[in-house]
Protein backbone atom coordinates (compact mmCIF):
# COMPACT_ATOMS: atom_id res chain seq x y z
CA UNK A 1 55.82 13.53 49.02
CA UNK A 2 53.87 13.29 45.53
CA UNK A 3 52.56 16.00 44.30
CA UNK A 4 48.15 16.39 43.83
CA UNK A 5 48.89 16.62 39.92
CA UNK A 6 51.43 13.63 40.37
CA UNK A 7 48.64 11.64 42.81
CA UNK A 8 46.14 12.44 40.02
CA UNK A 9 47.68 11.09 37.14
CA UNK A 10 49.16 7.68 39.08
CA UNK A 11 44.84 7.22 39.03
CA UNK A 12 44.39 8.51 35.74
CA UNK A 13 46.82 5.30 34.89
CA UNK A 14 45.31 3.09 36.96
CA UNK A 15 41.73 3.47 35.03
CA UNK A 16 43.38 3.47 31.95
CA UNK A 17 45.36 0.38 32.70
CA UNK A 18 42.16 -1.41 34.43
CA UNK A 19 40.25 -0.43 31.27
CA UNK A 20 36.65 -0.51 32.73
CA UNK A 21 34.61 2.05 33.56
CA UNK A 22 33.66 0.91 37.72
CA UNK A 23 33.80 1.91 41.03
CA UNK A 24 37.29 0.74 42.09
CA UNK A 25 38.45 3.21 45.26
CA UNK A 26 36.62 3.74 48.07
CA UNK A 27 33.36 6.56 47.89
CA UNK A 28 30.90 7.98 49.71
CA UNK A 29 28.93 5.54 51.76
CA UNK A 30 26.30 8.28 52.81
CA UNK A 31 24.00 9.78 49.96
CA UNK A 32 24.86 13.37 51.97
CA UNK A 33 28.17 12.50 51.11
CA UNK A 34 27.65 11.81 47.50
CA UNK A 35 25.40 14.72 47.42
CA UNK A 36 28.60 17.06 49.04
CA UNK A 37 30.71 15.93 46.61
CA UNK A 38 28.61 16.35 43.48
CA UNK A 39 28.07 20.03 44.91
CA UNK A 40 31.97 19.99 45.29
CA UNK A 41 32.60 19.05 41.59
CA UNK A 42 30.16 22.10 39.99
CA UNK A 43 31.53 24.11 42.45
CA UNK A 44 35.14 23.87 41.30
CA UNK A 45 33.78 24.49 37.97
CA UNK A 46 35.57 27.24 36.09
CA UNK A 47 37.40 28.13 38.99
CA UNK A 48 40.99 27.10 40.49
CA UNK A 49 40.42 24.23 42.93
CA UNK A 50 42.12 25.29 45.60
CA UNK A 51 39.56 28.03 46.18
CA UNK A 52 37.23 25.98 46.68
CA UNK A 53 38.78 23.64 49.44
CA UNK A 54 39.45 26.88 50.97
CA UNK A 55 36.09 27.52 51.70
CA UNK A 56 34.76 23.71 51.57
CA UNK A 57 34.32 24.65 55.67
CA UNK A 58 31.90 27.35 55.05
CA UNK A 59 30.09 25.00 52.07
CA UNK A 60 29.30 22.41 55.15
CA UNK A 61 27.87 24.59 56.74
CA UNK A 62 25.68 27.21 54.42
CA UNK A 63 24.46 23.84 53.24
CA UNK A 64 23.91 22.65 56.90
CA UNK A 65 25.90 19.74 56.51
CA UNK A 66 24.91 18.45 53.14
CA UNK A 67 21.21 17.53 54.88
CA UNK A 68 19.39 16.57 51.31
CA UNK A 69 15.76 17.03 52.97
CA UNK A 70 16.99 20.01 54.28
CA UNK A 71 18.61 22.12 51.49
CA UNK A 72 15.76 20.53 49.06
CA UNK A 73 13.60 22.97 50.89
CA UNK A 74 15.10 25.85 50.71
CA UNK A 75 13.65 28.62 49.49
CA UNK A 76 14.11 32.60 49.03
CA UNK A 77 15.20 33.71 52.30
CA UNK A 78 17.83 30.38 52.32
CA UNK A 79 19.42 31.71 48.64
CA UNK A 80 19.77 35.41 50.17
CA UNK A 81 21.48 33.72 53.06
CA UNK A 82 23.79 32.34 50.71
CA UNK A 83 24.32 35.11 48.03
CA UNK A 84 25.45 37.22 51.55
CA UNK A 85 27.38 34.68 52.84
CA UNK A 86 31.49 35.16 52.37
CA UNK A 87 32.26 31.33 53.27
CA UNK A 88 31.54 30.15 49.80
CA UNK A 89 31.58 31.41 46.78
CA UNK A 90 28.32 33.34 45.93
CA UNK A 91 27.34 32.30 42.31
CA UNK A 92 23.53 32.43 42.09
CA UNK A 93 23.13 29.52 39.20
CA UNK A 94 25.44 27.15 41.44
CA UNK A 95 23.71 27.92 44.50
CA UNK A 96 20.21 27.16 42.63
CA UNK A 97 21.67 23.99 41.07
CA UNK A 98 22.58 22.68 44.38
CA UNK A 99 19.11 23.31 45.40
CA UNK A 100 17.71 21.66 42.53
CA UNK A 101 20.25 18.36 42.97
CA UNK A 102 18.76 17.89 46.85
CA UNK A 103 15.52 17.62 44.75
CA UNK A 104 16.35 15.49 42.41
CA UNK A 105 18.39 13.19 44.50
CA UNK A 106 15.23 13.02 46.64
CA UNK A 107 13.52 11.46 43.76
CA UNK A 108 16.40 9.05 43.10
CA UNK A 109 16.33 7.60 46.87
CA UNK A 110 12.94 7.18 46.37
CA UNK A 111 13.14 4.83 43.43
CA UNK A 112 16.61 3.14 44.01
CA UNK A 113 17.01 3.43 48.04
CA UNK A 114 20.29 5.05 47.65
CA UNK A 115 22.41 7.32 45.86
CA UNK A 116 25.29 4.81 45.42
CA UNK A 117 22.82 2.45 43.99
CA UNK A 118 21.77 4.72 41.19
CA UNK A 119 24.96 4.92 40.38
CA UNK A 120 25.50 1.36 40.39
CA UNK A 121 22.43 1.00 37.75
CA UNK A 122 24.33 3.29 35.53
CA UNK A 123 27.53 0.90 35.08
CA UNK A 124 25.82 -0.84 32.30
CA UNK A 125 25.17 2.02 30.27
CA UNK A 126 29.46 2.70 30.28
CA UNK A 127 31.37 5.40 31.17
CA UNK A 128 29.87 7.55 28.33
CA UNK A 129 26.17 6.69 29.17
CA UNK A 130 26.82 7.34 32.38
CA UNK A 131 28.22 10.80 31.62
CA UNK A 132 25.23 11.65 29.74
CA UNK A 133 22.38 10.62 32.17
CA UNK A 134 24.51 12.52 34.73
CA UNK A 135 24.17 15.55 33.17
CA UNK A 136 20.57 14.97 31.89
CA UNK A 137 19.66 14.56 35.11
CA UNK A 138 21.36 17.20 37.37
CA UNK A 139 21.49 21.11 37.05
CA UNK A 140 24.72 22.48 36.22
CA UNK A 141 26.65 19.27 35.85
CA UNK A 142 27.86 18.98 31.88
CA UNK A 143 29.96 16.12 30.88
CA UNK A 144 33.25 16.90 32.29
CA UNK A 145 31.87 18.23 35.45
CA UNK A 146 30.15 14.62 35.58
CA UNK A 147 33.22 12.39 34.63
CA UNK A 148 35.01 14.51 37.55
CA UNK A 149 32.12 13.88 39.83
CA UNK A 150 32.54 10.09 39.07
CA UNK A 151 36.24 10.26 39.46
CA UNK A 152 35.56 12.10 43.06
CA UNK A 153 33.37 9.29 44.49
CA UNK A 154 35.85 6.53 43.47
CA UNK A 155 34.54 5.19 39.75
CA UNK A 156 37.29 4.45 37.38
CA UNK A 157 36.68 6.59 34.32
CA UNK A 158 39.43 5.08 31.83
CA UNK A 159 38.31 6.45 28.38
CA UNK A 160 38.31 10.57 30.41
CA UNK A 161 41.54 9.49 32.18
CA UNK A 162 42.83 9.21 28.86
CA UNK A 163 41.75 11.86 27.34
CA UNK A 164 43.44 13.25 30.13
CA UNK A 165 46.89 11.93 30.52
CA UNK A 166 47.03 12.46 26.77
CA UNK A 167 45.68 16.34 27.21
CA UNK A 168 48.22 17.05 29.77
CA UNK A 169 51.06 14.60 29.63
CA UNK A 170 52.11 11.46 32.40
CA UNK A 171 53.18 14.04 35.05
């Protein structure tokens, strides 16, 4: 069986070899979803993976299931909860950002009816525009965190998978 690292780069080839920055494997088709996986991606952040998907059990369900209306509610008493709770890991800034992301992601189904179709506006701007109104937009998600998030939910991201393959080789 291939290896994550080996799975990984066979994608980061496929982008670079499709050459276009668009959504080519399956995503999300629920904005929770998205919304999970962007908290995912600034959750893994600095840290090694695996700890996260270790606790990804305990993210579903501090963060009730990844209920946008829900979390983008939360106030004091819900960030305590979370600071206390051992299931995830207990970094105050990405707890607030997540908080902050239900909000704006509110906003965003407002205007474009979906999560998936904001992205899809974004496909004209390139990979690189993208990127950047990503992390405009969203607290705690900088470029790379972004081009990862876009990789996560399925969007080919040649120009970062070759950064990437050349970074740390064709494994």
């Amino acid at each position: 069986m291939p290896s994550e690292e080996t799975d990984h780069m066979a994608v980061a080839r496929a982008a670079v070899e499709h050459g276009e920055f668009a959504q080519t494997r399956g995503g999300p088709t629920a904005d929770a979803d998205y919304f999970a996986q962007m908290t995912k991606a600034i959750a893994r952040a600095g840290l090694n993976w695996k700890v996260i998907e270790n606790k990804w059990d305990g993210y579903m369900a501090a963060f009730e299931g990844f209920n946008i209306d829900i979390v983008a509610r939360y106030g004091e008493d819900d960030i305590e909860r979370l600071m206390a709770d051992a299931g995830i890991v207990r970094n105050r800034k990405k707890i607030l950002s997540t908080i902050t992301n239900a909000e704006e992601i509110q906003g965003i189904l407002a205007e474009y009816g979906s999560f998936q179709d904001y992205l899809k506006s974004l496909i004209p701007a390139g990979e690189q525009g993208a990127i950047k109104e990503l992390s405009k937009r969203f607290a705690h998600l900088g470029p790379s965190t972004s081009a990862m998030f876009l990789w996560m939910v399925g969007y080919d991201m040649p120009e970062h998978a070759a950064y990437m393959l050349e970074k740390y080789g064709d494994g």
